[in-house]
PDB file of N, CA and C in Angstrom:
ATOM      1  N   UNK A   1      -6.334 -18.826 -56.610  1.00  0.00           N
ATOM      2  CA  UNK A   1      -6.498 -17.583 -55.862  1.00  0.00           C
ATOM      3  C   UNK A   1      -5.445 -16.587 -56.324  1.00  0.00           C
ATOM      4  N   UNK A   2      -6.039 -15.509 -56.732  1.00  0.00           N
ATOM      5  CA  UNK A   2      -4.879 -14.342 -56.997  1.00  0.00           C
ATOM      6  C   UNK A   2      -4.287 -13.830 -55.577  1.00  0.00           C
ATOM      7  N   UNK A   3      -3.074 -13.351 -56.228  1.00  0.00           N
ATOM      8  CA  UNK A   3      -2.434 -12.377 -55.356  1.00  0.00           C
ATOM      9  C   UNK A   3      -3.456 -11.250 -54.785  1.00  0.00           C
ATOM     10  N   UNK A   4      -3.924 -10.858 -55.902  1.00  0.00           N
ATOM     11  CA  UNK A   4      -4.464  -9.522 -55.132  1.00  0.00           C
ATOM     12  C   UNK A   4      -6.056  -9.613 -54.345  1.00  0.00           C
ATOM     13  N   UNK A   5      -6.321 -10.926 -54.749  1.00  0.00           N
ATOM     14  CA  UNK A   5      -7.262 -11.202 -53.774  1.00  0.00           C
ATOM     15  C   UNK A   5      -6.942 -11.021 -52.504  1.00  0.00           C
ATOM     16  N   UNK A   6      -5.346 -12.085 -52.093  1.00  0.00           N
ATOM     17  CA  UNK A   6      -5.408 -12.428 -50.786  1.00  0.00           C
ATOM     18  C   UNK A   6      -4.636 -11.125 -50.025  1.00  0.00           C
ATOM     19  N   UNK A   7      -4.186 -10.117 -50.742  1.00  0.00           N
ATOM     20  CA  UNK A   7      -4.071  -8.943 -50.074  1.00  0.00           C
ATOM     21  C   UNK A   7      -5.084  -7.942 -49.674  1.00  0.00           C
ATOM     22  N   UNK A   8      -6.415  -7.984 -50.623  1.00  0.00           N
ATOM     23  CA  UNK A   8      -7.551  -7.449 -50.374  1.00  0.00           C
ATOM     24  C   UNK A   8      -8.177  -7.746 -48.926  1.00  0.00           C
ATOM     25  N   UNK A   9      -7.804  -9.279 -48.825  1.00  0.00           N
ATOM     26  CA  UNK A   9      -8.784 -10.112 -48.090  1.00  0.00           C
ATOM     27  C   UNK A   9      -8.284  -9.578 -46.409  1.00  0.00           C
ATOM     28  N   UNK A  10      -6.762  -9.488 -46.409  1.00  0.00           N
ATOM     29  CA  UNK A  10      -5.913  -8.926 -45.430  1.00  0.00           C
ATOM     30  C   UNK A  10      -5.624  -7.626 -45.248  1.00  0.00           C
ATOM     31  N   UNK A  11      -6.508  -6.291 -45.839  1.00  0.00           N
ATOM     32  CA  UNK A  11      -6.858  -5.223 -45.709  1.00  0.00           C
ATOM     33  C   UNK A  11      -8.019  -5.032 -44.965  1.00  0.00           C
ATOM     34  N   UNK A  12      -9.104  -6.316 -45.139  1.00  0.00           N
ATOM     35  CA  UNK A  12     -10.530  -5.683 -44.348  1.00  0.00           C
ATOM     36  C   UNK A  12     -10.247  -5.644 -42.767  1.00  0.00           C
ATOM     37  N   UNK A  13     -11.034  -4.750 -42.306  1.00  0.00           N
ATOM     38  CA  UNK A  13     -10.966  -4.532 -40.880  1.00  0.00           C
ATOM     39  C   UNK A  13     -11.198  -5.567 -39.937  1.00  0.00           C
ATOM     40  N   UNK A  14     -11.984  -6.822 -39.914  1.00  0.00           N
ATOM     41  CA  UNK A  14     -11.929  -8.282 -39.436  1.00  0.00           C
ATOM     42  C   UNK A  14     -10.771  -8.836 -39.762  1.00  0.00           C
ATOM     43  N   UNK A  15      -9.745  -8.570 -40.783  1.00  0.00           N
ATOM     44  CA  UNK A  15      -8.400  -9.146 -40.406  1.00  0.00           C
ATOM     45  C   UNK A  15      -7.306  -8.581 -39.409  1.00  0.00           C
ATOM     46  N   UNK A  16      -7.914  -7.408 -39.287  1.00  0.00           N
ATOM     47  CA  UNK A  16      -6.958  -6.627 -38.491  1.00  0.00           C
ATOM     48  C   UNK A  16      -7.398  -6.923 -36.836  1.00  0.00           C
ATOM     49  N   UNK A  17      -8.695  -7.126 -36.652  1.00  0.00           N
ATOM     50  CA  UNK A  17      -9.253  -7.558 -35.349  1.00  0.00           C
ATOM     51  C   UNK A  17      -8.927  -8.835 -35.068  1.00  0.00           C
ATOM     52  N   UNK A  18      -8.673  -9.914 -36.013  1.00  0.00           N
ATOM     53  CA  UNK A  18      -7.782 -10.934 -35.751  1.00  0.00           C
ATOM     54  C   UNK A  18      -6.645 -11.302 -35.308  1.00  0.00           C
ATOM     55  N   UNK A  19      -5.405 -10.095 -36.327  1.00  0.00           N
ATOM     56  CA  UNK A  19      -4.312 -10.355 -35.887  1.00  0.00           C
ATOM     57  C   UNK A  19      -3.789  -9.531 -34.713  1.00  0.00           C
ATOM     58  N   UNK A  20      -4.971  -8.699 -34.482  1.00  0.00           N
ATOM     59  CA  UNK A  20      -4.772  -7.654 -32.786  1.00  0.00           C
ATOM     60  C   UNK A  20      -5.283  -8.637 -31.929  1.00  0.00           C
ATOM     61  N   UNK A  21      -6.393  -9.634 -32.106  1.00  0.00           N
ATOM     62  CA  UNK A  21      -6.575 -10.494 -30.790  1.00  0.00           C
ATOM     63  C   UNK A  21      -5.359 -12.008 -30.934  1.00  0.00           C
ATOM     64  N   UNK A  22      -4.689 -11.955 -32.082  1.00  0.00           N
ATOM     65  CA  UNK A  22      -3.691 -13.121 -31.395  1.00  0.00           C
ATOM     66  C   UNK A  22      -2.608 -12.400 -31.038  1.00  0.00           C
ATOM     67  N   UNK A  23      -2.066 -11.264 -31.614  1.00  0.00           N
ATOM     68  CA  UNK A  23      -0.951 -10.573 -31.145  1.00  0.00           C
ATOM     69  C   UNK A  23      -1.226  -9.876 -29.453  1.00  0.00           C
ATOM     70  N   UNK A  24      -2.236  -9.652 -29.071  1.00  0.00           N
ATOM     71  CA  UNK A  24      -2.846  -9.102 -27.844  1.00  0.00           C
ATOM     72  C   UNK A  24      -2.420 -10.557 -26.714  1.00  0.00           C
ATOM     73  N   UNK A  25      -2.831 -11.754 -27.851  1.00  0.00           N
ATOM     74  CA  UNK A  25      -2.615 -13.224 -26.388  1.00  0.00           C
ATOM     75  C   UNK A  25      -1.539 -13.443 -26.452  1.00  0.00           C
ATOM     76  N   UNK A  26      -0.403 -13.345 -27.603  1.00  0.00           N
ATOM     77  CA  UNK A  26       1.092 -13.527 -27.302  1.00  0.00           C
ATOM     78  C   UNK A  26       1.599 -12.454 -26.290  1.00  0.00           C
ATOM     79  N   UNK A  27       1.202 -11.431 -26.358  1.00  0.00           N
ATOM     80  CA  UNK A  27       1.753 -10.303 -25.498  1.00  0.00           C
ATOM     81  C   UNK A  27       1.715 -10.763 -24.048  1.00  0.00           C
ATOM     82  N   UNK A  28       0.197 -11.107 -23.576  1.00  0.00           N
ATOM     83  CA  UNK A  28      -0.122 -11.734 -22.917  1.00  0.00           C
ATOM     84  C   UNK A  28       0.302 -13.375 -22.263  1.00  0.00           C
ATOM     85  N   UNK A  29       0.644 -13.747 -23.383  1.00  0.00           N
ATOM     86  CA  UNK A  29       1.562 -14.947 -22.423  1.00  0.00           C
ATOM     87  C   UNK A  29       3.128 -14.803 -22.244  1.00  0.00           C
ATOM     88  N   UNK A  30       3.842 -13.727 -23.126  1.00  0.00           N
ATOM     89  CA  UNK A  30       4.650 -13.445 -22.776  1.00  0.00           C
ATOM     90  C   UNK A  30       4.957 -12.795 -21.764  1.00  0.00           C
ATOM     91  N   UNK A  31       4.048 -11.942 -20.791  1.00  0.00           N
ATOM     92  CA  UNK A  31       3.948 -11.200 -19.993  1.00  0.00           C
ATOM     93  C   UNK A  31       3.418 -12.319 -18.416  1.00  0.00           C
ATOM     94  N   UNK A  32       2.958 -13.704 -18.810  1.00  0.00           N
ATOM     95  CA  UNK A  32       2.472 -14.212 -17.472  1.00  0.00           C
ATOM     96  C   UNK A  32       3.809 -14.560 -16.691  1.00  0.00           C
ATOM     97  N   UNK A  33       5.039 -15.198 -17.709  1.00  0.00           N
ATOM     98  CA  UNK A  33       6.370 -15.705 -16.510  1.00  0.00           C
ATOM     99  C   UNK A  33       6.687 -14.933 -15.918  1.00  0.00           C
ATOM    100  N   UNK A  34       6.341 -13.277 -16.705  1.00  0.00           N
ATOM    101  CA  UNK A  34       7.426 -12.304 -16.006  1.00  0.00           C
ATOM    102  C   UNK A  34       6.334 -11.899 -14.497  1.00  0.00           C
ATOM    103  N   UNK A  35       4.927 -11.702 -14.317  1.00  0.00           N
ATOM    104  CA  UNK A  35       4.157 -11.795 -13.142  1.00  0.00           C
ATOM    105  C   UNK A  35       4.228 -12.646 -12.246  1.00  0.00           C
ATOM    106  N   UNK A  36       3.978 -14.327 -12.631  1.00  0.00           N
ATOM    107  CA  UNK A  36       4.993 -15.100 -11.687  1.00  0.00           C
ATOM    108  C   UNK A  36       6.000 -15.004 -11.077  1.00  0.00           C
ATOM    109  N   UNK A  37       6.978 -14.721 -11.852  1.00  0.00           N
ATOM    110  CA  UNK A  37       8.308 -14.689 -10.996  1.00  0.00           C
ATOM    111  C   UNK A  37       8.464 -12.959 -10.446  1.00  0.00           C
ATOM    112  N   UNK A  38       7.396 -11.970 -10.340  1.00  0.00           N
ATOM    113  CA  UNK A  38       7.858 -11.466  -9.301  1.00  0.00           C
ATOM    114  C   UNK A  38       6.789 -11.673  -8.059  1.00  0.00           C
ATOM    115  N   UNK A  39       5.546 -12.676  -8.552  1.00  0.00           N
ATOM    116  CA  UNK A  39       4.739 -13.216  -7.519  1.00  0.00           C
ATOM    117  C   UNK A  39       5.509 -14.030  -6.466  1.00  0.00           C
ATOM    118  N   UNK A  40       6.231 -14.736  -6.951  1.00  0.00           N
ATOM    119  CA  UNK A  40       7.103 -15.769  -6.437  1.00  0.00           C
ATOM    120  C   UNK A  40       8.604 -15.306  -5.491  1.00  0.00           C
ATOM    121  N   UNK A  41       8.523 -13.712  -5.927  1.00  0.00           N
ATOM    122  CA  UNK A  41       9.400 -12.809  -4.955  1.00  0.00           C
ATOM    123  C   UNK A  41       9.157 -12.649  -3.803  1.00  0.00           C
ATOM    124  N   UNK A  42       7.168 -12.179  -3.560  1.00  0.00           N
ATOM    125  CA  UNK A  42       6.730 -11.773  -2.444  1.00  0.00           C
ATOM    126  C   UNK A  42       7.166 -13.503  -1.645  1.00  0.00           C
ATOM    127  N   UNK A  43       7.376 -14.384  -2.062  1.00  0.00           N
ATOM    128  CA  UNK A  43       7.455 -15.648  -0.661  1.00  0.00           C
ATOM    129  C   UNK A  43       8.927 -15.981  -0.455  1.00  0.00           C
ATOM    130  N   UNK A  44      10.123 -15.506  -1.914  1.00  0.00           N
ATOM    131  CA  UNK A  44      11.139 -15.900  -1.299  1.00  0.00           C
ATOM    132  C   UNK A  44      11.993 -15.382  -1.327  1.00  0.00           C
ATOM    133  N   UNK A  45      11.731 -13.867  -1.413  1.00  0.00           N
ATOM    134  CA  UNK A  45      12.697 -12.361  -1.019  1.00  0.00           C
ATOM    135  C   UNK A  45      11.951 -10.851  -1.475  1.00  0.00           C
ATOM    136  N   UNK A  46      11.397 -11.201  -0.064  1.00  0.00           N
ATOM    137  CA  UNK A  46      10.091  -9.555   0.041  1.00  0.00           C
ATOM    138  C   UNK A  46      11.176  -8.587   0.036  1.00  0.00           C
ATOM    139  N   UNK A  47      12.216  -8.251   0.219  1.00  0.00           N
ATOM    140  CA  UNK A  47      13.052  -7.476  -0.216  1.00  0.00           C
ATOM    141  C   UNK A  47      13.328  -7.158  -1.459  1.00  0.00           C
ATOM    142  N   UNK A  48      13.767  -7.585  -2.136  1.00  0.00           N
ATOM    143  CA  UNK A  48      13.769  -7.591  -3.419  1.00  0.00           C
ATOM    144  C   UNK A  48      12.109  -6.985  -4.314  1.00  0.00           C
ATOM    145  N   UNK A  49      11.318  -7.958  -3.831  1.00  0.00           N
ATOM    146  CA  UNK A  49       9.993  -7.388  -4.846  1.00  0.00           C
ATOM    147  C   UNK A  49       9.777  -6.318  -4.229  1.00  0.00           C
ATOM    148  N   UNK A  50       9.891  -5.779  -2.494  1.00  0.00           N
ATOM    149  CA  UNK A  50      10.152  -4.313  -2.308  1.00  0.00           C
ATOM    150  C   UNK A  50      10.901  -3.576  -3.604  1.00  0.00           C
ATOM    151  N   UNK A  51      11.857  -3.454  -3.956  1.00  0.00           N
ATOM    152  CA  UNK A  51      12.554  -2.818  -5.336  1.00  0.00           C
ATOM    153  C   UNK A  51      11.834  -2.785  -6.301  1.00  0.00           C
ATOM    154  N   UNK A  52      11.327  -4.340  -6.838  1.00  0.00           N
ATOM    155  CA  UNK A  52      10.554  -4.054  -7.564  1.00  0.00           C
ATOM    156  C   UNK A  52       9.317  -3.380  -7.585  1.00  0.00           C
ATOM    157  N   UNK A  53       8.452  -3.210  -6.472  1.00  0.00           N
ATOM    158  CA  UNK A  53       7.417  -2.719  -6.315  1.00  0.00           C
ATOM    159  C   UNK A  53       7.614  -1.239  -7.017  1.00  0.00           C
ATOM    160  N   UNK A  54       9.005  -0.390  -5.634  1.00  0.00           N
ATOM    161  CA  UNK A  54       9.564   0.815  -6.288  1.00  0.00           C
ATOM    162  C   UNK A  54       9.921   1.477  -7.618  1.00  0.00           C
ATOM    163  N   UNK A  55      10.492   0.273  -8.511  1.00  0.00           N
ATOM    164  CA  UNK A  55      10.462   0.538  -9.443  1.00  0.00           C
ATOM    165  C   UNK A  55       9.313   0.406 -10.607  1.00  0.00           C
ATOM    166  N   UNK A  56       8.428  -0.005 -10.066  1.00  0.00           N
ATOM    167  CA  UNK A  56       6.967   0.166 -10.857  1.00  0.00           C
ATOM    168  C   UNK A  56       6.181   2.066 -10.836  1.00  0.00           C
ATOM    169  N   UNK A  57       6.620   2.450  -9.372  1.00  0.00           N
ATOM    170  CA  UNK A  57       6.483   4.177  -9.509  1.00  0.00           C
ATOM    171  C   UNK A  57       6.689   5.256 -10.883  1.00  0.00           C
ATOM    172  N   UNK A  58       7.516   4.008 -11.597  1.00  0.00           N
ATOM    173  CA  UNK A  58       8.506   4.936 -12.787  1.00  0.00           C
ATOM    174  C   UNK A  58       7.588   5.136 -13.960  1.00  0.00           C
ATOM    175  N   UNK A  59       7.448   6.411 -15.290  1.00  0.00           N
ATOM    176  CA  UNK A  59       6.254   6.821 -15.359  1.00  0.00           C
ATOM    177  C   UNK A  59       6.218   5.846 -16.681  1.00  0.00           C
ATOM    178  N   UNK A  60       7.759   5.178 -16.746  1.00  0.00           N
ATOM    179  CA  UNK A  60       7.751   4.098 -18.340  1.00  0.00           C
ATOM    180  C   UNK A  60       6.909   3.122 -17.852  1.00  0.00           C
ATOM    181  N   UNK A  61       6.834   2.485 -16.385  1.00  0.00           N
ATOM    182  CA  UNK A  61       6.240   1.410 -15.866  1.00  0.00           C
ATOM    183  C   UNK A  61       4.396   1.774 -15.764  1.00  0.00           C
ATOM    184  N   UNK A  62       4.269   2.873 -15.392  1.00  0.00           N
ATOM    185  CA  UNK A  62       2.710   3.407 -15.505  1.00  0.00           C
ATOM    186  C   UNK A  62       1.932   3.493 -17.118  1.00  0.00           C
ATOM    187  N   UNK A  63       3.086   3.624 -18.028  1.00  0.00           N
ATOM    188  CA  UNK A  63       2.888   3.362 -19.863  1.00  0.00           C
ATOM    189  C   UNK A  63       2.743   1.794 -20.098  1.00  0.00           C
ATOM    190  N   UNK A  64       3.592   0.822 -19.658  1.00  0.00           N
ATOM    191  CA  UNK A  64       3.444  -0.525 -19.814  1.00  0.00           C
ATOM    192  C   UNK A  64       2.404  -0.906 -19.294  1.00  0.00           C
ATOM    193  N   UNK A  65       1.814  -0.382 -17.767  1.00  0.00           N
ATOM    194  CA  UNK A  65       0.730  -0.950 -17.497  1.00  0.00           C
ATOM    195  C   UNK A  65      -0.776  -0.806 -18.473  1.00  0.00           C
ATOM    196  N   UNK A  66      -0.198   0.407 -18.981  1.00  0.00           N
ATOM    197  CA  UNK A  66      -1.456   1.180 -19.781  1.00  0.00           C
ATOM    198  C   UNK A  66      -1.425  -0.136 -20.749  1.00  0.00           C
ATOM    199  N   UNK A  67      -0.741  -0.446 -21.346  1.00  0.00           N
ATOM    200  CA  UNK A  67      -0.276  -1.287 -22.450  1.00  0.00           C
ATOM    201  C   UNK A  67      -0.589  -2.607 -22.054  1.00  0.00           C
ATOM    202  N   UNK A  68      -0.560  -3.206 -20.901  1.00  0.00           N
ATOM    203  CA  UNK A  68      -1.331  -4.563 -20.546  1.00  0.00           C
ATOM    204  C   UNK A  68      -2.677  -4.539 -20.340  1.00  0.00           C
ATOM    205  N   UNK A  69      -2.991  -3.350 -19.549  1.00  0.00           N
ATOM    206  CA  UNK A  69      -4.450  -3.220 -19.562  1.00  0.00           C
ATOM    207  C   UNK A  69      -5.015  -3.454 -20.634  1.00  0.00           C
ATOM    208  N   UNK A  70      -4.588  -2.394 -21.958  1.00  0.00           N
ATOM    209  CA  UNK A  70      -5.217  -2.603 -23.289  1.00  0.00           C
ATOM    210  C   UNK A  70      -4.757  -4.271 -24.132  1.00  0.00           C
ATOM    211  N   UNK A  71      -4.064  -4.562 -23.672  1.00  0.00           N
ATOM    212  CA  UNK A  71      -3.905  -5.741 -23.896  1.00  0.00           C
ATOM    213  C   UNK A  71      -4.746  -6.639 -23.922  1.00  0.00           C
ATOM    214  N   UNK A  72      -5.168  -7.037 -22.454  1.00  0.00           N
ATOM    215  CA  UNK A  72      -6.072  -7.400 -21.773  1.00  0.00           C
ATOM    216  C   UNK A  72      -7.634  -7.345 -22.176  1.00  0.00           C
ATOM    217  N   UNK A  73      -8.221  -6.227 -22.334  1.00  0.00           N
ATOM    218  CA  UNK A  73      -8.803  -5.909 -22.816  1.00  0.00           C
ATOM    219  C   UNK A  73      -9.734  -6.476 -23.912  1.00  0.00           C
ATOM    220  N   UNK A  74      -8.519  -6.325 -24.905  1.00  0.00           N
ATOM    221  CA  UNK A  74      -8.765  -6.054 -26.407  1.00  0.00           C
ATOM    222  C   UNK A  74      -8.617  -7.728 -26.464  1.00  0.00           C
ATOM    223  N   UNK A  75      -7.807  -8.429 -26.018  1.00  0.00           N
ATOM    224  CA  UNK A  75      -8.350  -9.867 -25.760  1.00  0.00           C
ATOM    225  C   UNK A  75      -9.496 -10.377 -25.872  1.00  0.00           C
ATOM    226  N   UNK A  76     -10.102  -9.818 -24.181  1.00  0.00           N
ATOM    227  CA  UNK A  76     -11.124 -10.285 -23.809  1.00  0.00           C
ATOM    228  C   UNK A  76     -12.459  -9.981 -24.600  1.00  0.00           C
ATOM    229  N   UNK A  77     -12.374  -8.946 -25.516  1.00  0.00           N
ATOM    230  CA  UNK A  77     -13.172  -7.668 -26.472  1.00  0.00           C
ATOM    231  C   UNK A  77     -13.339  -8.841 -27.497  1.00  0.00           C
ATOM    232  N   UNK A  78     -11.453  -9.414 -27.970  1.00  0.00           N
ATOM    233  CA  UNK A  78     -11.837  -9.496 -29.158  1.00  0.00           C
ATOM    234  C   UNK A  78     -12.174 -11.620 -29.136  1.00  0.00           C
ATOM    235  N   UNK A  79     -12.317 -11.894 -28.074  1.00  0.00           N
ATOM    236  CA  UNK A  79     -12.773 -13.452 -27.714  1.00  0.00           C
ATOM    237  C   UNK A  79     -13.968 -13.514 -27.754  1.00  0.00           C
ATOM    238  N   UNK A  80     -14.872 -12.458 -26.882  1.00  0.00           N
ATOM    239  CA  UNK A  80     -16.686 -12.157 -26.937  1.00  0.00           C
ATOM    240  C   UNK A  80     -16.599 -12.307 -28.030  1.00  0.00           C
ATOM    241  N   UNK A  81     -16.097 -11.437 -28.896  1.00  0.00           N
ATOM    242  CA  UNK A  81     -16.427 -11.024 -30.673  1.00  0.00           C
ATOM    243  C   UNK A  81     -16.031 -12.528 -31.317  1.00  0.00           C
ATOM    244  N   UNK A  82     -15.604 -13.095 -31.165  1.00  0.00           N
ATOM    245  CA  UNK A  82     -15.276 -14.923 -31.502  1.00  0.00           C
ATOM    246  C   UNK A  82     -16.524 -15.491 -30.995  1.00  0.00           C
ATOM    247  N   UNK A  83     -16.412 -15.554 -29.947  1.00  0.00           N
ATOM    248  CA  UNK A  83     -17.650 -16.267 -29.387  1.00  0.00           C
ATOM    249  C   UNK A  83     -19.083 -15.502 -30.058  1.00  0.00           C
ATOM    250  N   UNK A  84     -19.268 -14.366 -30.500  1.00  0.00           N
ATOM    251  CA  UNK A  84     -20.303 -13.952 -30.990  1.00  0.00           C
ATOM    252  C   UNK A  84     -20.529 -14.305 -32.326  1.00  0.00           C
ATOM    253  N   UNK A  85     -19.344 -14.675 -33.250  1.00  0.00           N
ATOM    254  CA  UNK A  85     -19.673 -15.007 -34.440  1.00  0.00           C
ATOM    255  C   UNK A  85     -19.958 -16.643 -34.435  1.00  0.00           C
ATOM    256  N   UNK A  86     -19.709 -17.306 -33.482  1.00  0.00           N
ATOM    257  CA  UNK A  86     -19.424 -18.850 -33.158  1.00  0.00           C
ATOM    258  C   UNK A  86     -21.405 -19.019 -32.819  1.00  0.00           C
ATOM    259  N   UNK A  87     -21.965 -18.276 -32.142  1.00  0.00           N
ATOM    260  CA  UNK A  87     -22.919 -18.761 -31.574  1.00  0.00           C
ATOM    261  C   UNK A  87     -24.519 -17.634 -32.322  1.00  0.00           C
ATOM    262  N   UNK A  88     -23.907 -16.511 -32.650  1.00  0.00           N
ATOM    263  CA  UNK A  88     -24.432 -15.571 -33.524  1.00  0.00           C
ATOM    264  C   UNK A  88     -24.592 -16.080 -35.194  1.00  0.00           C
ATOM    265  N   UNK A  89     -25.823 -15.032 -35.689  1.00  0.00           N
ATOM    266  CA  UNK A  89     -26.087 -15.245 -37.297  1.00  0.00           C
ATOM    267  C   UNK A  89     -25.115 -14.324 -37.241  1.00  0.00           C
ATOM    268  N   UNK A  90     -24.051 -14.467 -38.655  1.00  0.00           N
ATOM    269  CA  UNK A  90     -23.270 -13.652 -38.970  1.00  0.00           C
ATOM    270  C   UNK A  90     -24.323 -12.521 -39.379  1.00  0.00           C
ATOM    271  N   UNK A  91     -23.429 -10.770 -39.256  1.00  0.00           N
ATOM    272  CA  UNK A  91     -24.606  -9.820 -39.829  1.00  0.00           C
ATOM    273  C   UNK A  91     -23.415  -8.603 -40.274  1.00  0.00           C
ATOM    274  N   UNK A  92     -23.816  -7.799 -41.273  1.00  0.00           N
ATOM    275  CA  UNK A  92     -23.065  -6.472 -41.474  1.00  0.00           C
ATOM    276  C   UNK A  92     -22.165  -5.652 -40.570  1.00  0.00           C
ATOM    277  N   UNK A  93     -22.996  -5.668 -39.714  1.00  0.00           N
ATOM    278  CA  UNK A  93     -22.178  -5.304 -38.210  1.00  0.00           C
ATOM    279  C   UNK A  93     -21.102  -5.786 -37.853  1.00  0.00           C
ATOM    280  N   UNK A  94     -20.441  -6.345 -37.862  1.00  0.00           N
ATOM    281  CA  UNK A  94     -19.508  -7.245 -37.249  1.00  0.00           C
ATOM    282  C   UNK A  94     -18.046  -6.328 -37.631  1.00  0.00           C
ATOM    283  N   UNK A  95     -18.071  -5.343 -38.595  1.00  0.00           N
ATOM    284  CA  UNK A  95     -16.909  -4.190 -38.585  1.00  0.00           C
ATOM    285  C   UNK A  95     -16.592  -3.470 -37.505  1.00  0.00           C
ATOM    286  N   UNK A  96     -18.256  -3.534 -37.164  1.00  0.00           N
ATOM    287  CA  UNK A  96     -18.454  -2.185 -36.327  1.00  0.00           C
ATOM    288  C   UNK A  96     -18.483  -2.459 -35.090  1.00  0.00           C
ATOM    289  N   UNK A  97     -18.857  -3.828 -34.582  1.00  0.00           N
ATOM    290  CA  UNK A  97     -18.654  -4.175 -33.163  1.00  0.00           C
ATOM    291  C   UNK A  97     -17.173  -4.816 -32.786  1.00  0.00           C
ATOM    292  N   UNK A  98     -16.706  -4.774 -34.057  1.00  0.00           N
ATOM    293  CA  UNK A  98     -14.856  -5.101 -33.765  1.00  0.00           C
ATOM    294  C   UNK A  98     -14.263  -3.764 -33.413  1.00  0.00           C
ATOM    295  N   UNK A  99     -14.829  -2.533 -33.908  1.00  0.00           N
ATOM    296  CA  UNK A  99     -14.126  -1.379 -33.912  1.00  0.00           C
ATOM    297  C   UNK A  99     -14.587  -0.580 -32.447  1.00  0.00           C
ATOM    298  N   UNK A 100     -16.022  -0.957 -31.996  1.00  0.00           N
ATOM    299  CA  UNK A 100     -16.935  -0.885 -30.907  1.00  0.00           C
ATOM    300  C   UNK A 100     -15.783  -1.602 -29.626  1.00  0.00           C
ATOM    301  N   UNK A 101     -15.147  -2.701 -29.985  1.00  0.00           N
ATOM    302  CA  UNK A 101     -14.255  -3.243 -28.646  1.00  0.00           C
ATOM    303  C   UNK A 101     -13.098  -3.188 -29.113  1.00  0.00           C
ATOM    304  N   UNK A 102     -12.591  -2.496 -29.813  1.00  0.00           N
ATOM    305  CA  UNK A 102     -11.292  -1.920 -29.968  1.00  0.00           C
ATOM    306  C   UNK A 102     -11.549  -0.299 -29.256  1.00  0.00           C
ATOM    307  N   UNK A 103     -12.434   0.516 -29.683  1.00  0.00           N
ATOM    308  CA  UNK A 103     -12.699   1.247 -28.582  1.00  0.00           C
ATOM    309  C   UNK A 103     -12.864   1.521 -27.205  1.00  0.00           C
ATOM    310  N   UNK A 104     -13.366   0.195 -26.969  1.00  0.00           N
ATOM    311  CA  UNK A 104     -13.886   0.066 -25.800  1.00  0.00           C
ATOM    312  C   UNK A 104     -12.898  -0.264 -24.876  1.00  0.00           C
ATOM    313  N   UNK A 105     -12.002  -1.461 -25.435  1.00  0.00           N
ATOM    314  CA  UNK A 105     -10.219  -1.584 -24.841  1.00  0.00           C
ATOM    315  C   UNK A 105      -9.820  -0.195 -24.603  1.00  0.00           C
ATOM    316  N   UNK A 106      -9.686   0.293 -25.644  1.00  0.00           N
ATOM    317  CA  UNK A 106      -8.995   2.009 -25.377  1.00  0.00           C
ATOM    318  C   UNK A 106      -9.293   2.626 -24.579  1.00  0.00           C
ATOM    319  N   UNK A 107     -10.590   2.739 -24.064  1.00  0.00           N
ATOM    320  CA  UNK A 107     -11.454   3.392 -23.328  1.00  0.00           C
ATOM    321  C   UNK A 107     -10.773   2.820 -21.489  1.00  0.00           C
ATOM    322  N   UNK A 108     -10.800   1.419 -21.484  1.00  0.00           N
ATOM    323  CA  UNK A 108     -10.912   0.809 -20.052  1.00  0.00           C
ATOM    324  C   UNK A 108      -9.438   1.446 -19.863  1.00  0.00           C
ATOM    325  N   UNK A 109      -8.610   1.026 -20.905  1.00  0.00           N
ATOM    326  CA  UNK A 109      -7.188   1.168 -20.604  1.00  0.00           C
ATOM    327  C   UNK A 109      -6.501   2.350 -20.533  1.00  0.00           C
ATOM    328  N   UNK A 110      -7.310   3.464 -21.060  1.00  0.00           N
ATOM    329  CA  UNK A 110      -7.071   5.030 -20.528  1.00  0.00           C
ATOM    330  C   UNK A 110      -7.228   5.159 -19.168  1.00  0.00           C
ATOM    331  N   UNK A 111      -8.809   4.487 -18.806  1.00  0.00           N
ATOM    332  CA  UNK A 111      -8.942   5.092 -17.473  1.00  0.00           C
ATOM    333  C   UNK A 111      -8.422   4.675 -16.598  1.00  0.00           C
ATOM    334  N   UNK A 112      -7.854   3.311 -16.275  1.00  0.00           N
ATOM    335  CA  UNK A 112      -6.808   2.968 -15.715  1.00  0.00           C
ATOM    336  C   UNK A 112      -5.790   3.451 -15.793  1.00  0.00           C
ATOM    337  N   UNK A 113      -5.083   3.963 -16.749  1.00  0.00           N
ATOM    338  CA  UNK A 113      -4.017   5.132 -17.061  1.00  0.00           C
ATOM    339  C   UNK A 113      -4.552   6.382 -15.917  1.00  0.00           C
ATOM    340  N   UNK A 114      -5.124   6.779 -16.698  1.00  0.00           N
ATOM    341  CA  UNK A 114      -5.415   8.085 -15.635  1.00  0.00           C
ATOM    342  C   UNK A 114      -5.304   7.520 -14.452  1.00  0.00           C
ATOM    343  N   UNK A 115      -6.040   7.043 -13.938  1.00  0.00           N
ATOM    344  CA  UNK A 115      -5.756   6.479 -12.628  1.00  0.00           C
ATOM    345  C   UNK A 115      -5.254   5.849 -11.367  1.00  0.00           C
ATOM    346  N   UNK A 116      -3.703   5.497 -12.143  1.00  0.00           N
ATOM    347  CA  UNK A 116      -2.798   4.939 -11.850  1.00  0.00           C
ATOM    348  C   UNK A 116      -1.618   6.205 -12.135  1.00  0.00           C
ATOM    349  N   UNK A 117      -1.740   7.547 -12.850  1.00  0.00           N
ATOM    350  CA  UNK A 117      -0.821   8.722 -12.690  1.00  0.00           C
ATOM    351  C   UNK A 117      -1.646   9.716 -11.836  1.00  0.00           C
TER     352      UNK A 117
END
């Protein structure tokens, strides 16, 4: 295998929908301890996750959420799109319905944006 094959191969747009849906689930599991433990506030100092609650008002905290949403998302976008090639005839399309739920992430995770400022 040449070099410049395997850089070609890591230019097409299905590699990039790959390494956005495993980088999307690390984000994502890096992000579950930190929800736990302020789940685990509300039972053993509602005071405290009071603060934290407050400090979720802040407009960096309304950007991060934007940023899990699309997270989230683009996950769940780009797992269908797994499961579609798993159970699907592969077809030409498959650029375009990666780029279709990369949109479509963008899309959910705006309007939750908006909606949360």
């Amino acid at each position: 295998m040449s070099i410049a094959r395997g850089i070609t191969s890591r230019a097409h747009p299905l590699w990039f929908a790959y390494v956005l849906h495993r980088l999307s689930g690390l984000g994502l599991a890096l992000f579950l301890p930190l929800h736990f433990w302020v789940l685990a506030l509300a039972m053993t100092d509602p005071a405290r996750l009071d603060g934290f609650l407050h400090l979720t008002e802040a407009g960096v905290m309304k950007l991060a959420e934007f940023g899990l949403v699309f997270l989230l998302a683009v996950h769940m976008f780009g797992g269908l799109r797994l499961m579609a090639l798993e159970f699907l005839p592969w077809s030409p399309s498959q650029k375009t319905l990666a780029a279709g739920a990369a949109a479509l992430s963008f899309l959910i995770a705006a309007l939750f944006f908006l909606k949360a400022i």
